[in-house]
C-alpha atoms as a PDB file:
ATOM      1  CA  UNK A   1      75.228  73.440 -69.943  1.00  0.00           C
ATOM      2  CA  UNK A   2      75.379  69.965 -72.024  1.00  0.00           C
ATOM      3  CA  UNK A   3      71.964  71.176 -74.300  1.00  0.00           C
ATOM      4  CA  UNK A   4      74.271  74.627 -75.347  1.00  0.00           C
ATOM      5  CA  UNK A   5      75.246  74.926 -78.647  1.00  0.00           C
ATOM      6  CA  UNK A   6      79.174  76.214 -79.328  1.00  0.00           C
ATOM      7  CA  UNK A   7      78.967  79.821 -80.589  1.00  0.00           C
ATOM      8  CA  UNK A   8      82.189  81.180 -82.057  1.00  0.00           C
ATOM      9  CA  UNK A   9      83.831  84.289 -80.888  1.00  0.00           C
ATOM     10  CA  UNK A  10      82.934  85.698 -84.595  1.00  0.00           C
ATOM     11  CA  UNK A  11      79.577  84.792 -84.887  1.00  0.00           C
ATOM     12  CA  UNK A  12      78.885  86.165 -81.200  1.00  0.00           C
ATOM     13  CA  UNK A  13      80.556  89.737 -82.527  1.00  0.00           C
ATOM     14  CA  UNK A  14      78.255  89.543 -85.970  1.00  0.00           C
ATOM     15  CA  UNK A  15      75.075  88.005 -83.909  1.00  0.00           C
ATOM     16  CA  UNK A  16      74.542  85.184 -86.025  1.00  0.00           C
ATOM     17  CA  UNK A  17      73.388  82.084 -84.475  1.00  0.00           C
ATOM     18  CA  UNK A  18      74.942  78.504 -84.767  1.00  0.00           C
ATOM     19  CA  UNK A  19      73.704  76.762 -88.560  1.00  0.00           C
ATOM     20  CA  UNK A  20      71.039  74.536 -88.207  1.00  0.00           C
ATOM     21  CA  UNK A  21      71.373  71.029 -90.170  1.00  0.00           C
ATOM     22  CA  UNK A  22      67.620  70.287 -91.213  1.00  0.00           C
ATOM     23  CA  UNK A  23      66.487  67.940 -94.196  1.00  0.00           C
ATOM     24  CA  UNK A  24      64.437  69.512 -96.900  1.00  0.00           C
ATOM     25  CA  UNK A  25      60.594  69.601 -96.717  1.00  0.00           C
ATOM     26  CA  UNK A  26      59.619  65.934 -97.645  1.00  0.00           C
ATOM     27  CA  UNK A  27      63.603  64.907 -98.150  1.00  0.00           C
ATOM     28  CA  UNK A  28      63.138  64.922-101.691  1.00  0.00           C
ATOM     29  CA  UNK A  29      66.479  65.804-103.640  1.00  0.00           C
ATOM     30  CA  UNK A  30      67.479  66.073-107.145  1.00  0.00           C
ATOM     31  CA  UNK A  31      69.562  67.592-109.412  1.00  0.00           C
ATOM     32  CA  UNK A  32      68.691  70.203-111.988  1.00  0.00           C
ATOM     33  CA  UNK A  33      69.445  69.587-115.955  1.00  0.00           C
ATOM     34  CA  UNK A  34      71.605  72.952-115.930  1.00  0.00           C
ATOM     35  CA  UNK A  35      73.301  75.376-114.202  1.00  0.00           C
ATOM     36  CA  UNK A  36      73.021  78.883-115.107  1.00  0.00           C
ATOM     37  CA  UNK A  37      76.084  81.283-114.999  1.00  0.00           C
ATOM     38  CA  UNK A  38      75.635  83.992-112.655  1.00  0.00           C
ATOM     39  CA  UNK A  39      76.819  87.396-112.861  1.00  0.00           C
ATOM     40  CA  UNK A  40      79.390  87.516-109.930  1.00  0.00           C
ATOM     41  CA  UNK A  41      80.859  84.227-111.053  1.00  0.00           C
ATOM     42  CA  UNK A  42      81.472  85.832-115.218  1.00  0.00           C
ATOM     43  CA  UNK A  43      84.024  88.182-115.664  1.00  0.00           C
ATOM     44  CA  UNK A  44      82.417  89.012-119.169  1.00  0.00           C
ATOM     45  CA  UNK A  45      79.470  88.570-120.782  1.00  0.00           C
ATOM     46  CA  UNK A  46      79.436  85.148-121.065  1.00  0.00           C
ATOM     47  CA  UNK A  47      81.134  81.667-118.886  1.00  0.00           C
ATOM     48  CA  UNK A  48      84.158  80.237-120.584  1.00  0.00           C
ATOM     49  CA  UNK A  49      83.488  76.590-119.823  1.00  0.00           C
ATOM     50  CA  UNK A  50      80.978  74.254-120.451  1.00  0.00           C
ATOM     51  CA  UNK A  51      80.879  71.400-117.526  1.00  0.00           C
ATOM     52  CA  UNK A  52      79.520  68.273-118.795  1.00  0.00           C
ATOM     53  CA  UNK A  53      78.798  65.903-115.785  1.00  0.00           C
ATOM     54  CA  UNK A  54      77.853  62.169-116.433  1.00  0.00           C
ATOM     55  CA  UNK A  55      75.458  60.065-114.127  1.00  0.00           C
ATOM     56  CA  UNK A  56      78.279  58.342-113.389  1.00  0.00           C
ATOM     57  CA  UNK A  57      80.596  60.924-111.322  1.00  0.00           C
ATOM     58  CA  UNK A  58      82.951  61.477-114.802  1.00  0.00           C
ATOM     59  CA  UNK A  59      82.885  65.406-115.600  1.00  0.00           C
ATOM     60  CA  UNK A  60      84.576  66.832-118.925  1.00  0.00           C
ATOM     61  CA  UNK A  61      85.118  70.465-119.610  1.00  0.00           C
ATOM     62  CA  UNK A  62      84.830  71.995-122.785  1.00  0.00           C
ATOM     63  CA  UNK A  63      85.776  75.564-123.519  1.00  0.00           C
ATOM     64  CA  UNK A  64      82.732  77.860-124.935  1.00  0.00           C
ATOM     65  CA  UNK A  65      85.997  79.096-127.390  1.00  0.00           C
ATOM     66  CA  UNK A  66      85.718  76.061-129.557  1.00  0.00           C
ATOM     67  CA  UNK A  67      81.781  76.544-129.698  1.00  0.00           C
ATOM     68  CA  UNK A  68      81.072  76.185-133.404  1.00  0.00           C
ATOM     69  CA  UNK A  69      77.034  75.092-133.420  1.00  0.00           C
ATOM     70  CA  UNK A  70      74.169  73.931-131.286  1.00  0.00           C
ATOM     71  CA  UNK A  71      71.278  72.682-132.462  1.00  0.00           C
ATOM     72  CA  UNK A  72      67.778  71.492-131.326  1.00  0.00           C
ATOM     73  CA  UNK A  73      65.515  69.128-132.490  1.00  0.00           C
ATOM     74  CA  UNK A  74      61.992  69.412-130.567  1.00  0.00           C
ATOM     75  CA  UNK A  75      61.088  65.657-129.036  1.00  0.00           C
ATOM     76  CA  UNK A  76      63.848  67.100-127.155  1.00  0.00           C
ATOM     77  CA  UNK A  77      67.435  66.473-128.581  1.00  0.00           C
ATOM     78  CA  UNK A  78      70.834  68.772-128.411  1.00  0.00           C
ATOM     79  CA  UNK A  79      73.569  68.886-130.417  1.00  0.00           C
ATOM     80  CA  UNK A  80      76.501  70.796-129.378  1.00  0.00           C
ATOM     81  CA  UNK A  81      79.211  70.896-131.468  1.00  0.00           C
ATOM     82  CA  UNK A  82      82.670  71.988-130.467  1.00  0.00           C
ATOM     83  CA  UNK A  83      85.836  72.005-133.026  1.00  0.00           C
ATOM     84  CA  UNK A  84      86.122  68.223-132.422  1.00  0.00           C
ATOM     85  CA  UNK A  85      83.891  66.594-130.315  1.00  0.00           C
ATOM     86  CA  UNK A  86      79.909  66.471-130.558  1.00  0.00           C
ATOM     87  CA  UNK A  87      77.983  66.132-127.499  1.00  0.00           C
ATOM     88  CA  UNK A  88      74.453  64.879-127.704  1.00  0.00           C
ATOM     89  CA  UNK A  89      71.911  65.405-125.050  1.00  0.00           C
ATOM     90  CA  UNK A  90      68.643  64.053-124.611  1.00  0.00           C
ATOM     91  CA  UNK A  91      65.726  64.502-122.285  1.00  0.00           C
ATOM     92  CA  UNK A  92      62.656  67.037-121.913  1.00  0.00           C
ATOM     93  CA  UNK A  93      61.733  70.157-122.160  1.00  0.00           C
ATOM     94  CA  UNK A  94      64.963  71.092-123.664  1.00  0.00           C
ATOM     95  CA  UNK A  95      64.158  74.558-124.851  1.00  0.00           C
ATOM     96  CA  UNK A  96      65.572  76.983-122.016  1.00  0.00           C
ATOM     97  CA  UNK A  97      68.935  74.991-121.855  1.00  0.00           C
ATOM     98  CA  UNK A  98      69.185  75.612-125.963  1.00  0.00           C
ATOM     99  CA  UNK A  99      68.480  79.300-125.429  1.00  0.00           C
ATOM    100  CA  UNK A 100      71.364  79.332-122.573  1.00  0.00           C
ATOM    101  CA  UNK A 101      73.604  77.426-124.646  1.00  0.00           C
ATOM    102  CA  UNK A 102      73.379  80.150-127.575  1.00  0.00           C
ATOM    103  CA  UNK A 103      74.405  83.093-125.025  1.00  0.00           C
ATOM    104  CA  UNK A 104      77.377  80.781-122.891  1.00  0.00           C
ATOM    105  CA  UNK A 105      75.559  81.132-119.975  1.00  0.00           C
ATOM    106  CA  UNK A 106      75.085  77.686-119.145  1.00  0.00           C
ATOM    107  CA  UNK A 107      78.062  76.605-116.571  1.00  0.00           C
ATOM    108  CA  UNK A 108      76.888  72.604-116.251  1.00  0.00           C
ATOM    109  CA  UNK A 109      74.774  70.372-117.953  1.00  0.00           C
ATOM    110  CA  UNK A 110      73.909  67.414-115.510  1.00  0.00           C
ATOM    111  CA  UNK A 111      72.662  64.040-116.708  1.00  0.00           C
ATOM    112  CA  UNK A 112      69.920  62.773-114.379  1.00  0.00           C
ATOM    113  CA  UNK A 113      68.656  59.275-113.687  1.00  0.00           C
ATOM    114  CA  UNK A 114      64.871  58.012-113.439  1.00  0.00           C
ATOM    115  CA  UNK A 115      64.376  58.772-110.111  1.00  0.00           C
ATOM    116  CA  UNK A 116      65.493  62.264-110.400  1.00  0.00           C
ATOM    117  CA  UNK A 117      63.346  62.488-112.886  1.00  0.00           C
ATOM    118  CA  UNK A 118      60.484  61.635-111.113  1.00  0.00           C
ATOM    119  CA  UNK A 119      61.261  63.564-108.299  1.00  0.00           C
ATOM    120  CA  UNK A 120      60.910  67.242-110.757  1.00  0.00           C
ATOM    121  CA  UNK A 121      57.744  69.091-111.152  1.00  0.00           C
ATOM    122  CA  UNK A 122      56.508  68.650-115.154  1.00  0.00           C
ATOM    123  CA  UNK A 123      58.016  71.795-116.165  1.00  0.00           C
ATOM    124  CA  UNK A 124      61.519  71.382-115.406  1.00  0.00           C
ATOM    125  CA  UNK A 125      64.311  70.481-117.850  1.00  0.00           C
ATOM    126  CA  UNK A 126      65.589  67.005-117.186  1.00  0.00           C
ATOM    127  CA  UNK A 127      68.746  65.039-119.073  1.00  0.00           C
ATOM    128  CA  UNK A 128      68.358  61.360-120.294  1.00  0.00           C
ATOM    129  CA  UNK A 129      71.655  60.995-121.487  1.00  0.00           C
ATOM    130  CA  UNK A 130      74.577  62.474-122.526  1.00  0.00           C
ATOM    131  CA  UNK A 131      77.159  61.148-125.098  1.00  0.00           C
ATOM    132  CA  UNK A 132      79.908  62.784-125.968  1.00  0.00           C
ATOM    133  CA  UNK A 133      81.767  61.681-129.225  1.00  0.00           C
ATOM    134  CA  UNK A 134      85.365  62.810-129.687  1.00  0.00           C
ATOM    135  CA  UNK A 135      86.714  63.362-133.403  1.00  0.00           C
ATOM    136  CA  UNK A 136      89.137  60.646-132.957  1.00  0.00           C
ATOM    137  CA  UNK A 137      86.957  58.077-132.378  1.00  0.00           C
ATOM    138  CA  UNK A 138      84.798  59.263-135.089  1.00  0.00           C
ATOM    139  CA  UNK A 139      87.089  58.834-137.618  1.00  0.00           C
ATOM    140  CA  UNK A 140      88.518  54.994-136.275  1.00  0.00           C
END
């Protein structure tokens, strides 16, 4: 009886089994550049926020409202400009987070570190940095 696994009364009724807790093939882990919005999560068209998360645990929302230009350099650079603050984003293969960015439907944009990096096949999009640059300071 000590090797049984607890089974809730629910899970028993729909048949499901306990969760199993196993590591990923390889325990390899990283985060992607971008989140995509999907459908069930958009009441519209399009996401209303844009989270910008920092290697460093700070996150800073900015609303898609305020959007006034985005812009792309290849060599792999991003400019998005809101009403008062420009964010800057640099990496690789930017190109599908631009195209996202132009419809809303990017929800996050994660900056990454060098081990992430190395960790994602060639393909993927991956975030150098982000700076974000508030109107206020520009002007001081």
């Amino acid at each position: 009886m000590g090797d049984q696994k607890f089974v809730s009364a629910v899970d028993k009724i729909l048949g499901k089994s306990p969760p199993r807790h196993e590591p990923e093939a390889g325990g390899e882990q990283f985060r992607d550049a971008f989140d995509e919005v999907r459908a069930p999560k958009v009441r519209g068209r399009e996401g209303i926020t844009l989270n910008v998360r920092l290697a460093d645990g700070r996150c800073e929302g900015f609303s898609y409202a305020y959007l006034v230009r985005v812009k792309y350099v290849p060599g792999d650079t991003l400019t998005v400009q809101f009403v008062q603050t420009e964010i800057v984003i640099q990496g690789r293969k930017l190109g599908p987070l631009y195209l996202r960015l132009l419809d809303h439907r990017v929800e996050a944009v994660q900056e990454g570190t060098d081990t992430e990096e190395g960790l994602k096949p060639d393909d993927a999009s991956h975030i150098d940095s982000i700076s974000i640059n508030d109107g206020e300071e520009k002007a001081a």
